[in-house]
C-alpha atoms as a PDB file:
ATOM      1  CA  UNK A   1       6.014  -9.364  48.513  1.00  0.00           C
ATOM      2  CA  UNK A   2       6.215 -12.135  46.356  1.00  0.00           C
ATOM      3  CA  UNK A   3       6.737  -9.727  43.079  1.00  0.00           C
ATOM      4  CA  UNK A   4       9.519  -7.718  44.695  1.00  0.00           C
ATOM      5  CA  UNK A   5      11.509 -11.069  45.440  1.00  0.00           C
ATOM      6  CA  UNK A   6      10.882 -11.756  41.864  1.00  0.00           C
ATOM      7  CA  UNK A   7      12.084  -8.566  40.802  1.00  0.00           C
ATOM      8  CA  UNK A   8      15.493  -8.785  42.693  1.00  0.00           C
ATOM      9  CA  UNK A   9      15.704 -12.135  41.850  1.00  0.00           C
ATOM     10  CA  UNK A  10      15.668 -11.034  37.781  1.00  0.00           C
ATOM     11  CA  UNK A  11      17.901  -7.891  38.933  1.00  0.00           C
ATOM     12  CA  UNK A  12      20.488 -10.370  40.523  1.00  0.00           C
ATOM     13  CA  UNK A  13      20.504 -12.798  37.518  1.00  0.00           C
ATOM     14  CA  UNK A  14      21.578  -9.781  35.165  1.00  0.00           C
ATOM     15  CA  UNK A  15      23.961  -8.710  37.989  1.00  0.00           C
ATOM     16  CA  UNK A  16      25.732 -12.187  37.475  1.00  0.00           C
ATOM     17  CA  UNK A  17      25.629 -11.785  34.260  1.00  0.00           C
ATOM     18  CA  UNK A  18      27.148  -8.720  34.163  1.00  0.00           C
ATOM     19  CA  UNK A  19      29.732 -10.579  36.529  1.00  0.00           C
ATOM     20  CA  UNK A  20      30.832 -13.009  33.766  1.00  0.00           C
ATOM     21  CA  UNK A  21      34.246 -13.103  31.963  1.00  0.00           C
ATOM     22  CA  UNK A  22      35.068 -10.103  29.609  1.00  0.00           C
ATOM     23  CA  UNK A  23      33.709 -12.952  26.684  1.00  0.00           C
ATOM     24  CA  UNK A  24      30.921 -13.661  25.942  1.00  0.00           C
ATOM     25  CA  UNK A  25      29.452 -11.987  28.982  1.00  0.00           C
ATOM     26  CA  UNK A  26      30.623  -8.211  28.852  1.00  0.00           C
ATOM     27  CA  UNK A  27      30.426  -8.536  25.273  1.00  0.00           C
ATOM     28  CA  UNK A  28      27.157  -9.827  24.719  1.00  0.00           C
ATOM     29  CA  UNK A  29      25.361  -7.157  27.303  1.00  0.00           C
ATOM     30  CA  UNK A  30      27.471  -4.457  25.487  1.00  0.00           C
ATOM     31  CA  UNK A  31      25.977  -5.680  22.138  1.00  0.00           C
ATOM     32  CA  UNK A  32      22.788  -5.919  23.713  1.00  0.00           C
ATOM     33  CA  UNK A  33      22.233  -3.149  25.379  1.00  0.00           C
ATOM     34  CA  UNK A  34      23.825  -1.375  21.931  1.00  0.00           C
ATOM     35  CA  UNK A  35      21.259  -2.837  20.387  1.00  0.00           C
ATOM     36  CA  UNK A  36      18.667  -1.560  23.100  1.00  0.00           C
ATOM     37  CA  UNK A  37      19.382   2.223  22.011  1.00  0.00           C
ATOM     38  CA  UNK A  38      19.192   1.615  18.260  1.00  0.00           C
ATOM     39  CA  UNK A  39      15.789   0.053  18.479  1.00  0.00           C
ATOM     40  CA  UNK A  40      14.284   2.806  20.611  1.00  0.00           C
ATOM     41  CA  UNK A  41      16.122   5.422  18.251  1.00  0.00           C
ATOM     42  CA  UNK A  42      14.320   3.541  14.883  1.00  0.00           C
ATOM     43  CA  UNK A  43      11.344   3.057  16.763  1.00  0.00           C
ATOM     44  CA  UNK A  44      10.800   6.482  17.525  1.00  0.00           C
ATOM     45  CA  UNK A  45      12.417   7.918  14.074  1.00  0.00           C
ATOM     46  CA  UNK A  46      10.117   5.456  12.261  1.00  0.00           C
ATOM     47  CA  UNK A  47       6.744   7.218  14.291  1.00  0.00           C
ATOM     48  CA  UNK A  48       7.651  10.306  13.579  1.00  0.00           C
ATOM     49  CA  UNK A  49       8.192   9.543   9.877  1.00  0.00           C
ATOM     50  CA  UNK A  50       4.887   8.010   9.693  1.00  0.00           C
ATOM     51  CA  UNK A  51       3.439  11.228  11.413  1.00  0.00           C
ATOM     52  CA  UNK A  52       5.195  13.829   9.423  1.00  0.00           C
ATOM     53  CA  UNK A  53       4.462  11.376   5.850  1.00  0.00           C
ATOM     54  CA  UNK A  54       0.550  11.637   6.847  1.00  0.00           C
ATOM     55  CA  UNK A  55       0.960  14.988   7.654  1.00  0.00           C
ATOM     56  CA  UNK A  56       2.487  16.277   4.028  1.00  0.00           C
ATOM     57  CA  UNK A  57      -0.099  13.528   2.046  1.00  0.00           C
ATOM     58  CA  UNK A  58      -2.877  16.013   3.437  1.00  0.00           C
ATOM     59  CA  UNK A  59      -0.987  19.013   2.594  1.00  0.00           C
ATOM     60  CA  UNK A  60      -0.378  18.117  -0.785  1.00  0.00           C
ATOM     61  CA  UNK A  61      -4.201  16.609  -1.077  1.00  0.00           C
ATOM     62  CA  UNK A  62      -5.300  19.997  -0.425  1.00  0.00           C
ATOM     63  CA  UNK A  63      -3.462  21.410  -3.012  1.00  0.00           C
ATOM     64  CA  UNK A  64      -3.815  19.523  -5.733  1.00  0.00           C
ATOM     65  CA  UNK A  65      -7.974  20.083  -4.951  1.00  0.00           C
ATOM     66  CA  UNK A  66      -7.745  23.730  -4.903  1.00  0.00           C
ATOM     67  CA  UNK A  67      -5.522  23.882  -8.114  1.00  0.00           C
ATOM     68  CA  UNK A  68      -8.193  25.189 -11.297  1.00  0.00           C
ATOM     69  CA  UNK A  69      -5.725  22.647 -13.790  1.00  0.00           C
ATOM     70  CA  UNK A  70      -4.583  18.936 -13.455  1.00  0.00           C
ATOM     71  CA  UNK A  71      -0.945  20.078 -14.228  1.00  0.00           C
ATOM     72  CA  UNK A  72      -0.754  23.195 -12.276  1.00  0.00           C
ATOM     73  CA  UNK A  73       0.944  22.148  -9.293  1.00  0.00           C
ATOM     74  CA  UNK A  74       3.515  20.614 -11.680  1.00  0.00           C
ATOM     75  CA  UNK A  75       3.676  23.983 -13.504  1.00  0.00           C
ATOM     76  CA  UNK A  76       3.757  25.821 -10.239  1.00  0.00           C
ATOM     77  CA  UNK A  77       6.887  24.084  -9.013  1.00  0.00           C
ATOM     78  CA  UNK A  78       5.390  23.331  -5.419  1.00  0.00           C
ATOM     79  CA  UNK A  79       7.313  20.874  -4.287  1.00  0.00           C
ATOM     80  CA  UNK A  80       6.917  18.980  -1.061  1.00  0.00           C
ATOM     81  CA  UNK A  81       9.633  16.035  -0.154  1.00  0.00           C
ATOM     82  CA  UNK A  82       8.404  13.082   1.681  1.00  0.00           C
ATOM     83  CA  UNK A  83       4.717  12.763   0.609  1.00  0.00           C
ATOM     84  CA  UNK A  84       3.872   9.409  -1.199  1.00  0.00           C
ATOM     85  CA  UNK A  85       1.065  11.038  -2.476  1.00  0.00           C
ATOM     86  CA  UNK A  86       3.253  14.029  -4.354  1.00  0.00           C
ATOM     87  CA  UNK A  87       5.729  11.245  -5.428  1.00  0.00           C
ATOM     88  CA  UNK A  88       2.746   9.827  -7.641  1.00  0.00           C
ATOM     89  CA  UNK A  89       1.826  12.411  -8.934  1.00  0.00           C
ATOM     90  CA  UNK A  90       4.998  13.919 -10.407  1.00  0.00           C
ATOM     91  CA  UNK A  91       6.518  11.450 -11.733  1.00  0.00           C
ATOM     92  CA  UNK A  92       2.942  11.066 -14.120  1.00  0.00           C
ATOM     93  CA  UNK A  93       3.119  14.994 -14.607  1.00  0.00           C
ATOM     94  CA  UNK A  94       6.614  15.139 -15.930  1.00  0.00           C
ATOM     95  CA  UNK A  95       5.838  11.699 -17.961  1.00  0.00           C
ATOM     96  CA  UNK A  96       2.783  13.492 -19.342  1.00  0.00           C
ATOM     97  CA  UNK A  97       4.842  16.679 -20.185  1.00  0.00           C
ATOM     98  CA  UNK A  98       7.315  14.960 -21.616  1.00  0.00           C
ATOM     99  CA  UNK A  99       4.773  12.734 -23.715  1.00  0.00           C
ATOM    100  CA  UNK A 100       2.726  16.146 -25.117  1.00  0.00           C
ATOM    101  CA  UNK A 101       5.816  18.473 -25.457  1.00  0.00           C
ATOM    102  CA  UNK A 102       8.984  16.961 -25.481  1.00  0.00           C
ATOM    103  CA  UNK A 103      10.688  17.902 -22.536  1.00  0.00           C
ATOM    104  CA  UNK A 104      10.068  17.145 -18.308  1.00  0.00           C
ATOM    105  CA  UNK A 105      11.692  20.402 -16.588  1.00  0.00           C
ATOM    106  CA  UNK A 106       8.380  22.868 -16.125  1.00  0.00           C
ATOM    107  CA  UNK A 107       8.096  26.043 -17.415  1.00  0.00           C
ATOM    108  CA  UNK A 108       5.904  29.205 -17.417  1.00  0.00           C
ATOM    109  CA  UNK A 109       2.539  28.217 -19.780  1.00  0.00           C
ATOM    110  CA  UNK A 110       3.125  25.159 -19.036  1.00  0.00           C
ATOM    111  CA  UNK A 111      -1.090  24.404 -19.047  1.00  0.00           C
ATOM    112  CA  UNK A 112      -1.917  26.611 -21.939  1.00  0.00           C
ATOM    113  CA  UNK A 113       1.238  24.327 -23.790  1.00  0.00           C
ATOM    114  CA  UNK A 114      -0.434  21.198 -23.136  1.00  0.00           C
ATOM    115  CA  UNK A 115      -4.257  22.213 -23.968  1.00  0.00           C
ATOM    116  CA  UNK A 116      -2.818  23.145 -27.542  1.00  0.00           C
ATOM    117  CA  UNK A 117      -0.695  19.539 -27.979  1.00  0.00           C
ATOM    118  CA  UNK A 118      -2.896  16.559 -29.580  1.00  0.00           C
ATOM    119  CA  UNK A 119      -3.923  13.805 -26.914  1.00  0.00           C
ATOM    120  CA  UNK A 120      -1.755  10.500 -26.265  1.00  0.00           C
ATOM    121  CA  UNK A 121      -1.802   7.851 -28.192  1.00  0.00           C
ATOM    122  CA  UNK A 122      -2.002   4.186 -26.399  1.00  0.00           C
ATOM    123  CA  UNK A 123       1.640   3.756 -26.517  1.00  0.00           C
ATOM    124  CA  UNK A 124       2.010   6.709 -24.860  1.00  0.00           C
ATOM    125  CA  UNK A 125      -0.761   6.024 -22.326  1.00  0.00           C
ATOM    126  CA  UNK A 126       1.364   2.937 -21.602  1.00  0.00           C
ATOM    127  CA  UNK A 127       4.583   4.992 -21.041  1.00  0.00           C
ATOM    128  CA  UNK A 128       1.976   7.158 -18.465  1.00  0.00           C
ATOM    129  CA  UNK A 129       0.483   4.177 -16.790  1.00  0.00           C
ATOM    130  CA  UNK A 130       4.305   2.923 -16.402  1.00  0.00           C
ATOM    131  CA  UNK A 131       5.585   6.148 -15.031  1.00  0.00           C
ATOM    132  CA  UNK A 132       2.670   6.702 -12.094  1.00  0.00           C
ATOM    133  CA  UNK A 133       3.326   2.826 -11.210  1.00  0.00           C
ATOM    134  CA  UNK A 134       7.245   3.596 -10.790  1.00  0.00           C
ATOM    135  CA  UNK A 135       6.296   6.549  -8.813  1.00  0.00           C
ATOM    136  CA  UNK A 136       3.840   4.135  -6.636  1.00  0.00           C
ATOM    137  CA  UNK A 137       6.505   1.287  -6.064  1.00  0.00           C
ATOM    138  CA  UNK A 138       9.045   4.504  -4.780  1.00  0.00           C
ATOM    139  CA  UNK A 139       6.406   5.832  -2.648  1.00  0.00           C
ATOM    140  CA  UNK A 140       5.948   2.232  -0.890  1.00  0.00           C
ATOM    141  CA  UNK A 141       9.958   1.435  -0.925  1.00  0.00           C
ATOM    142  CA  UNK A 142       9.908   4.484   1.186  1.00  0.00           C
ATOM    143  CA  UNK A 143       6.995   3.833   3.586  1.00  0.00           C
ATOM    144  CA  UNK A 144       9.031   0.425   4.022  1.00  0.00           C
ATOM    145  CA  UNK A 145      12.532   2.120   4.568  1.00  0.00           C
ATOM    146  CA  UNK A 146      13.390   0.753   8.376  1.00  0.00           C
ATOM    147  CA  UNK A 147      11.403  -2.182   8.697  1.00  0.00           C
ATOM    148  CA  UNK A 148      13.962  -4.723   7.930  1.00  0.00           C
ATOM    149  CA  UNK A 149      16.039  -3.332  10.802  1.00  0.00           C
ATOM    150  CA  UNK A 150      13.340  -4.061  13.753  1.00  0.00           C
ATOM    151  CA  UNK A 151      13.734  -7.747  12.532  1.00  0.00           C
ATOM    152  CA  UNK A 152      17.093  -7.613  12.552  1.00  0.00           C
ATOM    153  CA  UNK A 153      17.436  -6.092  16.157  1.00  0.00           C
ATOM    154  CA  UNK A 154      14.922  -9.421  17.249  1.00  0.00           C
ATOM    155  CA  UNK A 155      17.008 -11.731  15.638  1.00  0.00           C
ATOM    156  CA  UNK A 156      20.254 -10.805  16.660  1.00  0.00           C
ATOM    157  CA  UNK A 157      19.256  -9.665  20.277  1.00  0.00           C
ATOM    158  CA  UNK A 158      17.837 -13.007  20.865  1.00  0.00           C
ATOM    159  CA  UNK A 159      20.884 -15.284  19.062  1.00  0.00           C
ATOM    160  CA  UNK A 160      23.316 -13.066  21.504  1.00  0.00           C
ATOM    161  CA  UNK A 161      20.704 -13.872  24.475  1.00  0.00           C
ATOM    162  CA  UNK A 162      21.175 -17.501  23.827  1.00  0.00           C
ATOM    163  CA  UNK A 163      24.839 -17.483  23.209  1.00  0.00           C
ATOM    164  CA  UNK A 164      26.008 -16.122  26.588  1.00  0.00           C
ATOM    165  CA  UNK A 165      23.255 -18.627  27.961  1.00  0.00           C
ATOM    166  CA  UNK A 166      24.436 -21.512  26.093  1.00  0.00           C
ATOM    167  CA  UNK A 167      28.462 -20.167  27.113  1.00  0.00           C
ATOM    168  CA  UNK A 168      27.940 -19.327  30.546  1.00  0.00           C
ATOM    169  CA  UNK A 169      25.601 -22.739  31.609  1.00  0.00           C
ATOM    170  CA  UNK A 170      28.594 -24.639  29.586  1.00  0.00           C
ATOM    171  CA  UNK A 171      31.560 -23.150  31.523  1.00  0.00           C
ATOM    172  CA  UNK A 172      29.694 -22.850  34.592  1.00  0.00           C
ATOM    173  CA  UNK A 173      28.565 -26.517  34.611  1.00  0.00           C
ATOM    174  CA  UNK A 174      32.054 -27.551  33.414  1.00  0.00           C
ATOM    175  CA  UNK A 175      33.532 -26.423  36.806  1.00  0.00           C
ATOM    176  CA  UNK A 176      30.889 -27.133  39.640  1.00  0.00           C
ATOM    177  CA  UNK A 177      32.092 -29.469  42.016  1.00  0.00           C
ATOM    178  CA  UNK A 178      29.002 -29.801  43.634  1.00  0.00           C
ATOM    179  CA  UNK A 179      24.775 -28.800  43.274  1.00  0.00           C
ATOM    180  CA  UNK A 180      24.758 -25.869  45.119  1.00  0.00           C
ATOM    181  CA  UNK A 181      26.846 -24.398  42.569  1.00  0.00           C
ATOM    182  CA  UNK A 182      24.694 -25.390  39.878  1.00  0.00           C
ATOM    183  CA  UNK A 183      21.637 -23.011  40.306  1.00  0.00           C
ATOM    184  CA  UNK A 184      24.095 -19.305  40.567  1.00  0.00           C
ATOM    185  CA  UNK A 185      25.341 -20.587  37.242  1.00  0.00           C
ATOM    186  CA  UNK A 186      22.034 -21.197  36.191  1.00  0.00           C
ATOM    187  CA  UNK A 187      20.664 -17.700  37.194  1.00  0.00           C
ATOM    188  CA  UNK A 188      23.456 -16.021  35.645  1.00  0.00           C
ATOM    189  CA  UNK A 189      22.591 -17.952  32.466  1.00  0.00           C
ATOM    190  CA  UNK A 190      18.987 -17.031  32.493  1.00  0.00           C
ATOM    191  CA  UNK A 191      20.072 -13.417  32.734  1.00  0.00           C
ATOM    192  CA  UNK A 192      21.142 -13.370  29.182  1.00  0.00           C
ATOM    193  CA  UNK A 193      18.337 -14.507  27.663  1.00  0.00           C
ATOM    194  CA  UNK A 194      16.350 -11.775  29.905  1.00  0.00           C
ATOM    195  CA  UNK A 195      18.145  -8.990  28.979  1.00  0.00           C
ATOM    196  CA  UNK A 196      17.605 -10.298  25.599  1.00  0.00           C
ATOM    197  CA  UNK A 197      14.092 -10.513  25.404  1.00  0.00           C
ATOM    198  CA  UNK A 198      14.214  -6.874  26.926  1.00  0.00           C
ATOM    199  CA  UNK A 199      15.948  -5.996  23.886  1.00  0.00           C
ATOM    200  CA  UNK A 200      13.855  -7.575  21.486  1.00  0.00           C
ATOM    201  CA  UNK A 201      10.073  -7.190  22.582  1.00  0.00           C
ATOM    202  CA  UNK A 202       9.925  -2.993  21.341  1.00  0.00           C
ATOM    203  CA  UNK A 203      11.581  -4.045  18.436  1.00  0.00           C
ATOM    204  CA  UNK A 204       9.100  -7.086  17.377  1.00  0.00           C
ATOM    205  CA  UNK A 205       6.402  -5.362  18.835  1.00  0.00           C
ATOM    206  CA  UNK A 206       7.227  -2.212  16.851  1.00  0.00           C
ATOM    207  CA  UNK A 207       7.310  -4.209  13.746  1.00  0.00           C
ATOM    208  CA  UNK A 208       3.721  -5.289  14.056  1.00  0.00           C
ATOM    209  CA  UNK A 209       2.531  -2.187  14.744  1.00  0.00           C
ATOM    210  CA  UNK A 210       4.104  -0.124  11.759  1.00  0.00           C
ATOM    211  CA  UNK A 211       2.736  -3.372   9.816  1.00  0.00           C
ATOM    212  CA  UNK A 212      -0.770  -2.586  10.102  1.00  0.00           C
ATOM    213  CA  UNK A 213      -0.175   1.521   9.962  1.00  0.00           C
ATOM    214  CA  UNK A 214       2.073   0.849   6.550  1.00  0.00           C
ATOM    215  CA  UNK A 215      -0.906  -1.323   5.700  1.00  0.00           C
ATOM    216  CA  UNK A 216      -3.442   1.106   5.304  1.00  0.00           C
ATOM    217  CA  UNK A 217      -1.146   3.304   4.302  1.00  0.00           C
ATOM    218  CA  UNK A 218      -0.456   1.655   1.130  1.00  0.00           C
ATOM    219  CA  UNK A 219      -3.977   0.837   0.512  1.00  0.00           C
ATOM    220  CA  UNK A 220      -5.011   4.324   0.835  1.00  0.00           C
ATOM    221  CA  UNK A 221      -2.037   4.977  -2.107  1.00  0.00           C
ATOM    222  CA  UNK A 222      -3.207   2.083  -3.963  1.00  0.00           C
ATOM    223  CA  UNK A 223      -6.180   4.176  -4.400  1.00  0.00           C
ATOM    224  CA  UNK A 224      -4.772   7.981  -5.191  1.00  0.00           C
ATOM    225  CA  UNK A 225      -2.674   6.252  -7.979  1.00  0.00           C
ATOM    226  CA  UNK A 226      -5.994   4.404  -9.214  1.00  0.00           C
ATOM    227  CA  UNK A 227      -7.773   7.905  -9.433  1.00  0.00           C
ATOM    228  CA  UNK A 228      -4.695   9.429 -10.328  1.00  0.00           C
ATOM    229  CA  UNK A 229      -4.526   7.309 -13.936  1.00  0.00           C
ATOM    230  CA  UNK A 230      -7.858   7.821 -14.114  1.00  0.00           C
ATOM    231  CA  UNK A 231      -7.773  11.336 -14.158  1.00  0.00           C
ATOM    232  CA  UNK A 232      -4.767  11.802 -16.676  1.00  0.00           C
ATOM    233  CA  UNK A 233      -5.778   9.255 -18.956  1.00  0.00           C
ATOM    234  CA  UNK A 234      -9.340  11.089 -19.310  1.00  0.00           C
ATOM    235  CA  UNK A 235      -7.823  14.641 -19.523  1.00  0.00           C
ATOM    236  CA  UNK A 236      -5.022  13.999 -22.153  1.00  0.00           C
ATOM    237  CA  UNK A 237      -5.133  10.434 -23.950  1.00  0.00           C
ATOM    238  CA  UNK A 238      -6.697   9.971 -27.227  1.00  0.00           C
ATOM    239  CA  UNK A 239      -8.715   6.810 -26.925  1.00  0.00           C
ATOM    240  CA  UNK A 240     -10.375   8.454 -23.683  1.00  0.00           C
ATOM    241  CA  UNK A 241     -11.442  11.318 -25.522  1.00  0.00           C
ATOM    242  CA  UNK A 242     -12.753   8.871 -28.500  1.00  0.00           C
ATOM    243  CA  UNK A 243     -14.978   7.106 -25.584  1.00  0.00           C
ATOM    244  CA  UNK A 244     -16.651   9.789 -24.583  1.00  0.00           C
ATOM    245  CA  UNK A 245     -17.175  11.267 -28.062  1.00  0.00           C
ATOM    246  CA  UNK A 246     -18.633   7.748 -29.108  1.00  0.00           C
ATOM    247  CA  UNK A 247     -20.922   7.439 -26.053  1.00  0.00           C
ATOM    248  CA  UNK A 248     -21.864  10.696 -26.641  1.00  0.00           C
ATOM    249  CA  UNK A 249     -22.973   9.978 -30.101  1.00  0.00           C
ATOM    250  CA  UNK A 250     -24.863   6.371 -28.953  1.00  0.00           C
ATOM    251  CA  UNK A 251     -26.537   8.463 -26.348  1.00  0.00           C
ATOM    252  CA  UNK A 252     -27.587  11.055 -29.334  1.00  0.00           C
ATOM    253  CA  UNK A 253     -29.108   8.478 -31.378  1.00  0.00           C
ATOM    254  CA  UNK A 254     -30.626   6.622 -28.717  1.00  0.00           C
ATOM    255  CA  UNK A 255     -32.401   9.455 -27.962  1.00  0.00           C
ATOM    256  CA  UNK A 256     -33.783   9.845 -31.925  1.00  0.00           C
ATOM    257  CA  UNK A 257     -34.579   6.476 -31.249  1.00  0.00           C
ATOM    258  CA  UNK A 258     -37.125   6.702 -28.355  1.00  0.00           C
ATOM    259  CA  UNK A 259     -38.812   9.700 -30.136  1.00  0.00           C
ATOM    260  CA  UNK A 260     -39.389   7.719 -33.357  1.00  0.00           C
ATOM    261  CA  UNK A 261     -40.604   4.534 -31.781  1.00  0.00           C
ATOM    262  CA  UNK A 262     -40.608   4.770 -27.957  1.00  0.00           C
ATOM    263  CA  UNK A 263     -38.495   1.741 -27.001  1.00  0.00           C
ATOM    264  CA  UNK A 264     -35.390   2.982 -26.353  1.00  0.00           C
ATOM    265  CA  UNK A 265     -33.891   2.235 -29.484  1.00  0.00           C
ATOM    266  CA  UNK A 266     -33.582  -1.655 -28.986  1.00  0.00           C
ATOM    267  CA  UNK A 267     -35.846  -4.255 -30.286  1.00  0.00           C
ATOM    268  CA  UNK A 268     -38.074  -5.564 -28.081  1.00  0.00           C
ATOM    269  CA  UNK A 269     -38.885  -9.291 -27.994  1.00  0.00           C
ATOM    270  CA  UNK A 270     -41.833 -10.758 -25.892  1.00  0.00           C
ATOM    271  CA  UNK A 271     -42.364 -13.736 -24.317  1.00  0.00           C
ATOM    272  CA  UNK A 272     -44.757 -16.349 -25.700  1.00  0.00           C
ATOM    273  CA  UNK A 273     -45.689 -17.261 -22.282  1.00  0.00           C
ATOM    274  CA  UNK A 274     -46.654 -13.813 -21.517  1.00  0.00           C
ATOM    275  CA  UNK A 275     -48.855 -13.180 -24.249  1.00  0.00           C
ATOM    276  CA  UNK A 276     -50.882 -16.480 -23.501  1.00  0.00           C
ATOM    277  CA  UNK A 277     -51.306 -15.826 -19.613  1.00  0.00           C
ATOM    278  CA  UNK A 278     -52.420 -12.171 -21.238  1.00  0.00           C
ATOM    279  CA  UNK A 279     -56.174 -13.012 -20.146  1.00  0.00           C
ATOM    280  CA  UNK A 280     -59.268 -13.747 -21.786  1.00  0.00           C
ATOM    281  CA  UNK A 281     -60.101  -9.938 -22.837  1.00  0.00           C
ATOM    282  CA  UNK A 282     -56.761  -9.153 -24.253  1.00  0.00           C
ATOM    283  CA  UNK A 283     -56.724 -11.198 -27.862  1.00  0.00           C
ATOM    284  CA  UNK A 284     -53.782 -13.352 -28.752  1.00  0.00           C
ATOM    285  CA  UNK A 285     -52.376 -10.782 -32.106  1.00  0.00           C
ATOM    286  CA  UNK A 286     -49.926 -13.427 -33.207  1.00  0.00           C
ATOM    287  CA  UNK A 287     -48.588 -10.476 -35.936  1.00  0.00           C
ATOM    288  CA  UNK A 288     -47.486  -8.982 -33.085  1.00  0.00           C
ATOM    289  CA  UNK A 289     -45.499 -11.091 -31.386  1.00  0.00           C
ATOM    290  CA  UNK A 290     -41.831 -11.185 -32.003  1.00  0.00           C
ATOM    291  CA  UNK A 291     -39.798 -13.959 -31.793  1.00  0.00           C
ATOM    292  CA  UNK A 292     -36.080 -14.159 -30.866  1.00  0.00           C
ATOM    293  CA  UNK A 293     -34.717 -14.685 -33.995  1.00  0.00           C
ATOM    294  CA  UNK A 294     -32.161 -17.231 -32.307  1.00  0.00           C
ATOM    295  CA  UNK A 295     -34.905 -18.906 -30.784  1.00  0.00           C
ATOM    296  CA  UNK A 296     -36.712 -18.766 -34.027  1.00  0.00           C
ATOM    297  CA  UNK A 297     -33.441 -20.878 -35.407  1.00  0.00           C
ATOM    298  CA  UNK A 298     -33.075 -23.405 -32.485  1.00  0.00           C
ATOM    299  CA  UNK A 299     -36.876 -24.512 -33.237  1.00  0.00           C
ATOM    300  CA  UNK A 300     -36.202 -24.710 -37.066  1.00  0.00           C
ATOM    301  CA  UNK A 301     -33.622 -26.699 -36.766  1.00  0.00           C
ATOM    302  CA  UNK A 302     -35.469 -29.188 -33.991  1.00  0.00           C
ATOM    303  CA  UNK A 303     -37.999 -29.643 -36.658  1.00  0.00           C
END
């Protein structure tokens, strides 16, 4: 019983609200409840953007994993708008194309092109890393587009909630005779501010929401342009290929190594300590200890 008077109570402070002069008090509900349908409108546009963005990241994930060549899809002209993950990746590809062969626009051979071109040099690694970083920061300006306005909608349905409070409780109070009159004019003041907060609560509510969705969301493309450098700069630039050559070649001559003398090919140096605690049937073979020869210094020059 008690919530139902409360209820009509609330219901007959917006009523006298609604009762006010044409300004501020028609005004500011119109604005408000304005307001109202654009935030439910971006809230729900906003959702379904999120859904549909997830949606073509996986489609486009599954693409690029069954392509046989790390410029295929590029070559293929598959194109699919809206996926932060696709929006990486092409602006790298046409970087990389344009880097090896001159031009950006694909073209049939496009793979069998770029096997035959020499491998990037570190300025033009640099120009790659630069291009899949501009096609991160556009992926992420996107995920943002719409947030500003659910701020907006708080701020300015709660500034129009207090002005028709601060207007009505002002006139109202100006022209009361007496202290009955004081708490209508009082109701109808509160009922700005509660229509207000009606207004406002999806919208700030929203906002913190799509904060922690757009959160992971961006973490999880923090990582697809990581792997995505990674990937390029290993298939086409110079200095990656030189890596691999050279630990190929340090892996080769380990390898001589530990047949010739069985220690890995790196010097082994013993501790003194070890060699004493050895035991009584092991012999101390001072020829065979080595010494650090930085050690070896630090002594000669104590002495």
């Amino acid at each position: 019983m008690s919530g139902l008077l409360f209820s009509l109570s609330l219901v007959g402070s917006v009523q006298s609200a609604l009762d006010q002069p044409v300004f501020p008090g028609k005004v500011a509900m119109w604005l408000l409840f304005m307001l109202s349908i654009v935030s439910w409108v971006m809230i729900i546009s906003k959702g379904l953007n999120l859904r549909g963005t997830r949606i073509r990241d996986l489609r486009f994930g599954k693409k690029l994993r069954a392509s046989r060549a790390t410029l295929e899809v590029f070559e293929d002209g598959w194109k699919i708008d809206g996926s932060g993950h696709y929006q990486i990746y092409v602006s790298g590809a046409r970087e990389t194309v344009f880097q090896l062969l001159g031009f950006r626009e694909r073209c049939e051979g496009l793979v069998e092109m770029v096997k035959e071109a020499a491998p990037l040099n570190e300025t033009q690694a640099r120009s790659l890393r630069y291009a899949f970083r501009t096609g991160f920061r556009e992926a992420q300006i996107r995920l943002d587009q719409g947030m500003a306005g659910f701020r907006f909608i708080g701020i300015a349905s709660i500034l129009l909630g207090l002005i028709g409070f601060v207007w009505t409780l002002m006139s109202g109070l100006d022209g009361a005779r007496e202290a009955s009159e004081v708490l209508p004019i009082l109701g109808s003041s509160l009922g700005f501010v509660m229509v207000a907060l009606m207004v406002a609560t999806p919208a700030i509510i929203a906002r913190s929401a799509f904060a922690m969705i757009l959160r992971g969301r961006k973490q999880e493309l923090r990582r697809f342009h990581d792997d995505l450098v990674k990937l390029f700069e290993g298939k086409f630039c110079a200095h990656s290929a030189n890596a691999e050559r050279s630990s190929y070649v340090e892996g080769a001559h380990d390898s001589d190594d530990d047949e010739s003398s069985g220690t890995g090919g790196k010097k082994q140096y013993h501790s003194i300590r070890e060699r004493l605690l050895s035991g009584p049937s092991e012999p101390l073979n001072l020829d065979e200890i080595q010494i650090n020869p930085i050690a070896r210094q630090a002594g000669a020059r104590a002495h």
